[in-house]
PDB file of N, CA and C in Angstrom:
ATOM      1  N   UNK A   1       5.637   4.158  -9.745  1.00  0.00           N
ATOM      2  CA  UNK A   1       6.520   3.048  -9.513  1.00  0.00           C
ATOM      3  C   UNK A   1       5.666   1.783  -9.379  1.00  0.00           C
ATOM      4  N   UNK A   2       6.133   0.656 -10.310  1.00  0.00           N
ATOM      5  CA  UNK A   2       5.424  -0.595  -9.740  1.00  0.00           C
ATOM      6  C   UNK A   2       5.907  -1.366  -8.457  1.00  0.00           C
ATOM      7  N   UNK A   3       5.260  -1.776  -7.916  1.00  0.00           N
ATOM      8  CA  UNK A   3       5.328  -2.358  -6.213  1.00  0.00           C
ATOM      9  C   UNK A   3       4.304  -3.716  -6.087  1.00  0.00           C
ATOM     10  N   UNK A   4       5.355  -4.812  -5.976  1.00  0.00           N
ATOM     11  CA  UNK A   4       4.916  -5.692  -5.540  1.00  0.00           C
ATOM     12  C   UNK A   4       4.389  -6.043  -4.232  1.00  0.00           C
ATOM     13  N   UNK A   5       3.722  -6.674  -3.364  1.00  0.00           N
ATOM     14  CA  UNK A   5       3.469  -6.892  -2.230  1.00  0.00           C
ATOM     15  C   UNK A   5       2.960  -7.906  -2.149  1.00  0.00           C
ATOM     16  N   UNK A   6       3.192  -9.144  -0.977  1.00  0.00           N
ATOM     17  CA  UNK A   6       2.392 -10.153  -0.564  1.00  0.00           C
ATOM     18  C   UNK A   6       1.328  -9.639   0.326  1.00  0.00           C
ATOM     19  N   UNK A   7      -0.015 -10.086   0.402  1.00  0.00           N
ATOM     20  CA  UNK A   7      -1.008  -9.805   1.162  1.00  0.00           C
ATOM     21  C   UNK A   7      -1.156 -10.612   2.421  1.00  0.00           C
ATOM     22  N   UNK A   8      -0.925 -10.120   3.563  1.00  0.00           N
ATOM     23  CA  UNK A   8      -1.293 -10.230   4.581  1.00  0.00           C
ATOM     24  C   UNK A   8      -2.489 -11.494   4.345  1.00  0.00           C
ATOM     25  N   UNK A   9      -3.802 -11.309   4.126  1.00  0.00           N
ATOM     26  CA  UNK A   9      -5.154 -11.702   4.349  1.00  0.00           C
ATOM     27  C   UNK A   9      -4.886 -12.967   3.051  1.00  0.00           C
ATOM     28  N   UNK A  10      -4.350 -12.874   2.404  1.00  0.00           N
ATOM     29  CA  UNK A  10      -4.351 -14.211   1.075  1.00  0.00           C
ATOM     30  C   UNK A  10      -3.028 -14.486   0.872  1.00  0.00           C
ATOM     31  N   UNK A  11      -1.833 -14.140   0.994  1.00  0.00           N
ATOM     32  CA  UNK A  11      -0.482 -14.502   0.702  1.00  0.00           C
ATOM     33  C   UNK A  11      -0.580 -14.090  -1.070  1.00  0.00           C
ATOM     34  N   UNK A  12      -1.729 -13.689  -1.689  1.00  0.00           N
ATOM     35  CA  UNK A  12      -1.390 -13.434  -3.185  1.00  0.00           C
ATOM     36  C   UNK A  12      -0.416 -12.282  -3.277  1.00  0.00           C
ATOM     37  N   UNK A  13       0.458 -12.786  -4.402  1.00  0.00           N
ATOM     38  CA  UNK A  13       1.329 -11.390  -4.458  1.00  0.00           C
ATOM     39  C   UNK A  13       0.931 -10.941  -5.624  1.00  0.00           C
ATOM     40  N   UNK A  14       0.753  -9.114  -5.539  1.00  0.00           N
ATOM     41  CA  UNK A  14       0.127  -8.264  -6.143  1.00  0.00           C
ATOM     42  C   UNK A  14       0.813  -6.974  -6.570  1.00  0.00           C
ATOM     43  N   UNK A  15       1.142  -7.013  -8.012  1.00  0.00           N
ATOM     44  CA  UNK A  15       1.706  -5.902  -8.330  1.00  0.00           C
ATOM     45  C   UNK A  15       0.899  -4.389  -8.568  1.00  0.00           C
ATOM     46  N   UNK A  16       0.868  -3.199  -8.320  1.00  0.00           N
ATOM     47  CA  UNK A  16      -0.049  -2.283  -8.957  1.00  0.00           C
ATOM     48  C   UNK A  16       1.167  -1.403  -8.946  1.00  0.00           C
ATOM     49  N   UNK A  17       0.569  -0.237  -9.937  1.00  0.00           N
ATOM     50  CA  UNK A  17       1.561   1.095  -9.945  1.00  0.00           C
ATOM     51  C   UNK A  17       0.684   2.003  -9.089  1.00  0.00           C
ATOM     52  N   UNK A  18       2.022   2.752  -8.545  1.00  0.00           N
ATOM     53  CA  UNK A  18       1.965   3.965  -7.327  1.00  0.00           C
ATOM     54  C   UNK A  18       2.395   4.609  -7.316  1.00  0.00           C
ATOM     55  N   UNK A  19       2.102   6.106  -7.427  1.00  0.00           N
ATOM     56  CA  UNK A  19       2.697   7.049  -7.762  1.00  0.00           C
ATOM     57  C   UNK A  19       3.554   7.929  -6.733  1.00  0.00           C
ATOM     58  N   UNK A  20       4.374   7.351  -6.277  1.00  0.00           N
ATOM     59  CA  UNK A  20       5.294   6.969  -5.540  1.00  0.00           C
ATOM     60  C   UNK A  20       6.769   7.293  -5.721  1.00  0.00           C
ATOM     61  N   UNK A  21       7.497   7.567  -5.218  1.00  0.00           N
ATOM     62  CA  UNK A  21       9.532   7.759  -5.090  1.00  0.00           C
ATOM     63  C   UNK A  21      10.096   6.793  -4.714  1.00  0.00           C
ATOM     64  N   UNK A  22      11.405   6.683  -5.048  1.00  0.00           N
ATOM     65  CA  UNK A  22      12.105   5.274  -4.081  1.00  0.00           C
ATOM     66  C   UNK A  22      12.410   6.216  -2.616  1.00  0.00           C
ATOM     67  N   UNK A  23      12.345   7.840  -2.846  1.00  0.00           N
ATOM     68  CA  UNK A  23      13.115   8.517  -1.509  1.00  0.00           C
ATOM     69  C   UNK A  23      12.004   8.610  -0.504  1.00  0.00           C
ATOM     70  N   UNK A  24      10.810   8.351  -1.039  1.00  0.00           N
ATOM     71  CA  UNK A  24       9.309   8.421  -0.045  1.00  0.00           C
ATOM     72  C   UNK A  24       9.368   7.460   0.380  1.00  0.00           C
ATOM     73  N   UNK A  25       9.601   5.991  -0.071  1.00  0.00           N
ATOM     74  CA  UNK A  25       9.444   5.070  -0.179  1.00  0.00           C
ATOM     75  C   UNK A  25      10.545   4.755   1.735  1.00  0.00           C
ATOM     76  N   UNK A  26      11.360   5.435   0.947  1.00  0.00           N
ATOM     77  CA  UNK A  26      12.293   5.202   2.101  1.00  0.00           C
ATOM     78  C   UNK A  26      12.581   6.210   3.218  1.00  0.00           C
ATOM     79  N   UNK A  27      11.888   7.096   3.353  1.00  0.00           N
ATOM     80  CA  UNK A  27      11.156   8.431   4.428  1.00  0.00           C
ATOM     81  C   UNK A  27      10.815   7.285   4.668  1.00  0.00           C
ATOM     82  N   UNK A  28       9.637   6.744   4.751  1.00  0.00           N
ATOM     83  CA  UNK A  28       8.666   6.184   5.452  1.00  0.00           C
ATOM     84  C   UNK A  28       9.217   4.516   5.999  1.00  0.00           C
ATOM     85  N   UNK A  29      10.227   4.389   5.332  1.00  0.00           N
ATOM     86  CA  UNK A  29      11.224   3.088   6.121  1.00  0.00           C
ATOM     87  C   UNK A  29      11.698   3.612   7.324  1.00  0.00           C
ATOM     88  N   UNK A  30      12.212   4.805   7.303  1.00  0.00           N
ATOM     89  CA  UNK A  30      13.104   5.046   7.806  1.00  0.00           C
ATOM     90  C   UNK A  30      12.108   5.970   9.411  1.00  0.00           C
ATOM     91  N   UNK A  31      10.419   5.569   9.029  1.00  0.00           N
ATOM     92  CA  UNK A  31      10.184   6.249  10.276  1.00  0.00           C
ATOM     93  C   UNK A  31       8.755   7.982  10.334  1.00  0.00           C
ATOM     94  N   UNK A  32       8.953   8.136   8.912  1.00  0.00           N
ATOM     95  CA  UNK A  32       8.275   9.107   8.802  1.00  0.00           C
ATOM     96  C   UNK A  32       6.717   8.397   8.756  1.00  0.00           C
ATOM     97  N   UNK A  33       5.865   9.112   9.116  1.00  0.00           N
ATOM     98  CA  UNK A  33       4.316   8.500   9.168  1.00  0.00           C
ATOM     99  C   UNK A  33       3.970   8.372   7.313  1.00  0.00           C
ATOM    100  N   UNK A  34       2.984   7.272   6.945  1.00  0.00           N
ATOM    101  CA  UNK A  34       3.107   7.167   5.560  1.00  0.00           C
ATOM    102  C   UNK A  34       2.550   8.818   4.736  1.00  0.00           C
ATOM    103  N   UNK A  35       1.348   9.095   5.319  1.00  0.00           N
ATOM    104  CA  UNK A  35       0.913  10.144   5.180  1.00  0.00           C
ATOM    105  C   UNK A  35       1.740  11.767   5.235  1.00  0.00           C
ATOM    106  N   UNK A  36       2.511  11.314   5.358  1.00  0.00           N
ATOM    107  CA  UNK A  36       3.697  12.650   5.506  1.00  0.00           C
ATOM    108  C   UNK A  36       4.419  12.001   4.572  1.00  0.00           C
ATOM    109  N   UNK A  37       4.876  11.094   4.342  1.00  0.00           N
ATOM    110  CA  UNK A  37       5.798  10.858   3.682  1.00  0.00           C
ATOM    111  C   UNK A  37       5.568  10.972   1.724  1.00  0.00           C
ATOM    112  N   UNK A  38       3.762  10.515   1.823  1.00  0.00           N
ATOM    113  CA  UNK A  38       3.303  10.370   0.575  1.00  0.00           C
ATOM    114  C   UNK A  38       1.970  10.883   0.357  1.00  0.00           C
ATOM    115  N   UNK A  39       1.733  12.188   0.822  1.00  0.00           N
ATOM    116  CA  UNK A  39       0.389  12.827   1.143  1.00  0.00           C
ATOM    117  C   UNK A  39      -0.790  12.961  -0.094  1.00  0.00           C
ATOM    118  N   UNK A  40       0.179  13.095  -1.155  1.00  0.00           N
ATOM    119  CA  UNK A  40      -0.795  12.710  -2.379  1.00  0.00           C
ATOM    120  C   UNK A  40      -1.068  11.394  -2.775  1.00  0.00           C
ATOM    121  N   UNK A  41      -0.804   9.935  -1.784  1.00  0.00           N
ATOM    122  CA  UNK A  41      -1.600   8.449  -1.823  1.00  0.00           C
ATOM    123  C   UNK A  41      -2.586   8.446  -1.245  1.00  0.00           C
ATOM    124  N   UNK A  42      -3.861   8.231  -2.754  1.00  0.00           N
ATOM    125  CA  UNK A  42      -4.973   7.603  -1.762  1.00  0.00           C
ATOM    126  C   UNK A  42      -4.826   6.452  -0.643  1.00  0.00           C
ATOM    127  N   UNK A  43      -6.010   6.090   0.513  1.00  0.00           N
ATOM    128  CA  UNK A  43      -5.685   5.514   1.318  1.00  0.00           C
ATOM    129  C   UNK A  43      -5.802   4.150   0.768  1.00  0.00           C
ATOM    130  N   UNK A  44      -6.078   3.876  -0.554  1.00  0.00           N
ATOM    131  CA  UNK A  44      -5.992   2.567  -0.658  1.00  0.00           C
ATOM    132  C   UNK A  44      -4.511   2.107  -1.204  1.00  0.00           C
ATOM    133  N   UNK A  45      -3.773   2.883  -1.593  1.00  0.00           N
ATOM    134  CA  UNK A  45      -2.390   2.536  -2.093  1.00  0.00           C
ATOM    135  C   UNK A  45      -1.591   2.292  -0.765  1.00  0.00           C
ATOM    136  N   UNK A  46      -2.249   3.395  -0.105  1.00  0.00           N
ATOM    137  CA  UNK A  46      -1.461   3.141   1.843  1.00  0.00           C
ATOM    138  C   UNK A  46      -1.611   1.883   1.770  1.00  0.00           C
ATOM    139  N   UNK A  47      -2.329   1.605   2.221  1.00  0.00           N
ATOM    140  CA  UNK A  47      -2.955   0.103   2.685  1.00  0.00           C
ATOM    141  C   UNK A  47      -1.926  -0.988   1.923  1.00  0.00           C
ATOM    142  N   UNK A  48      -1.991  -0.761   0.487  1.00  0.00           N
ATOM    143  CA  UNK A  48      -1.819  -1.940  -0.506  1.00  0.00           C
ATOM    144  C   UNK A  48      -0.126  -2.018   0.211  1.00  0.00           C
ATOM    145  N   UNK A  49       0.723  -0.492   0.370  1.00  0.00           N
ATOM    146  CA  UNK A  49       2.108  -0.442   0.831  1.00  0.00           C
ATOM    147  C   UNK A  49       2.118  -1.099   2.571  1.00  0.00           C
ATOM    148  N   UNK A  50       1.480  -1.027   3.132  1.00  0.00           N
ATOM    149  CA  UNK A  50       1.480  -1.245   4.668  1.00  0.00           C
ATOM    150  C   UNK A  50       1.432  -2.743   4.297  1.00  0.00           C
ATOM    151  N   UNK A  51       0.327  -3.444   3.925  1.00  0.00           N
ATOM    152  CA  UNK A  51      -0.403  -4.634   4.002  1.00  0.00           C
ATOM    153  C   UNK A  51       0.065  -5.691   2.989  1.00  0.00           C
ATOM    154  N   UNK A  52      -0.145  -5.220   2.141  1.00  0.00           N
ATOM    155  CA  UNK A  52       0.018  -5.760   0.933  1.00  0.00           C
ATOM    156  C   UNK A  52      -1.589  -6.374   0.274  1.00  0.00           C
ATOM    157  N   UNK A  53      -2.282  -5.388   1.038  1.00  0.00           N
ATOM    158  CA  UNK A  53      -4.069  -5.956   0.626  1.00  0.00           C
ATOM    159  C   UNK A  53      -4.476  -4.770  -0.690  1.00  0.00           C
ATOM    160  N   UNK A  54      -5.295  -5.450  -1.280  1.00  0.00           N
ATOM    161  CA  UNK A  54      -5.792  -4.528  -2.123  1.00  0.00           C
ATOM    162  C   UNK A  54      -7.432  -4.807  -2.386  1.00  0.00           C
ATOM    163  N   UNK A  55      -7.822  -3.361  -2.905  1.00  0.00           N
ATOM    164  CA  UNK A  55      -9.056  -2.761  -2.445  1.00  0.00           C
ATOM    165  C   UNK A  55     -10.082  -4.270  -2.783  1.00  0.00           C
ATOM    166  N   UNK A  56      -9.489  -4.921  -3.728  1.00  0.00           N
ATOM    167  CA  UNK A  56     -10.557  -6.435  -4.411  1.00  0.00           C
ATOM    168  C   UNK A  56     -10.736  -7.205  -2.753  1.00  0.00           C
ATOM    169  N   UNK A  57      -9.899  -7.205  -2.762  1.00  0.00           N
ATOM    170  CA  UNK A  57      -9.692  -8.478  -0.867  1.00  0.00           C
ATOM    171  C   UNK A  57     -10.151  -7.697  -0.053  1.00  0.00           C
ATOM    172  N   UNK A  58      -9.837  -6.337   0.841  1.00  0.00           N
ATOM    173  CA  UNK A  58     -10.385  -5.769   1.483  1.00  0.00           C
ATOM    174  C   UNK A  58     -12.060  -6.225   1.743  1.00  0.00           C
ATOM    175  N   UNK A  59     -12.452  -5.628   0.186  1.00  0.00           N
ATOM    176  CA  UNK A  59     -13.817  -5.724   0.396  1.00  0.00           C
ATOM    177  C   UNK A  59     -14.524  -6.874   0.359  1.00  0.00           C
ATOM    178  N   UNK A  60     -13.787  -8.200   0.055  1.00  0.00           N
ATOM    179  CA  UNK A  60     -14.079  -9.688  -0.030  1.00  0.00           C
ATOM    180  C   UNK A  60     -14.003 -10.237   1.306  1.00  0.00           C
ATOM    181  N   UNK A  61     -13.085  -9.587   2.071  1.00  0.00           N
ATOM    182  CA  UNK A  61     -12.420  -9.987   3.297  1.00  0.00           C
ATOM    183  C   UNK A  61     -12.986  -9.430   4.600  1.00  0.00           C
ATOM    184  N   UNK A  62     -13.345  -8.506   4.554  1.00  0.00           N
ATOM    185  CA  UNK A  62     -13.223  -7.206   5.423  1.00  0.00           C
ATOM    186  C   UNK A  62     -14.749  -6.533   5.859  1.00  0.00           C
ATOM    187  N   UNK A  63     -15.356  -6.554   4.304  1.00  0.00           N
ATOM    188  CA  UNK A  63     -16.748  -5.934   3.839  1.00  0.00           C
ATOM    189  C   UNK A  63     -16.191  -4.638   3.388  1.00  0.00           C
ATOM    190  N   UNK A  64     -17.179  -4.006   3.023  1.00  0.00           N
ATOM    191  CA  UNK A  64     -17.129  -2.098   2.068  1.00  0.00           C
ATOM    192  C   UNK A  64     -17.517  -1.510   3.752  1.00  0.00           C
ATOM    193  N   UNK A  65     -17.178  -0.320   3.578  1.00  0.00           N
ATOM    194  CA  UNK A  65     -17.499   0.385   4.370  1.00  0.00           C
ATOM    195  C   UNK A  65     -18.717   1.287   4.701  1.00  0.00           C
TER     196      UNK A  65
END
């Protein structure tokens, strides 16, 4: 699914595809932890859905880990 998001850390809005449900999508509205809800998302798609940051800003922003 493509998913837009504004970023928290830059206000850029950022589309990527995620391999993703609208019914996960909405488990996890509705309360389920993201990781239960979408256990096969790497943690950077988490992030990009929580935040709206993506892995380019993170590491511009943030540093690498």
């Amino acid at each position: 699914m493509r998913i837009a998001m504004k970023s928290i850390l830059t206000g850029n809005i950022t589309t990527r595809h995620i391999p993703v449900t609208h019914g996960q999508i909405m488990r996890w509205r509705d309360g389920v932890s993201i990781q239960k809800a979408m256990p096969h998302v790497d943690a950077e798609d988490r992030e990009f859905l929580k935040s709206g940051i993506t892995p380019e800003e993170w590491d511009k922003h943030c540093g690498k880990e």
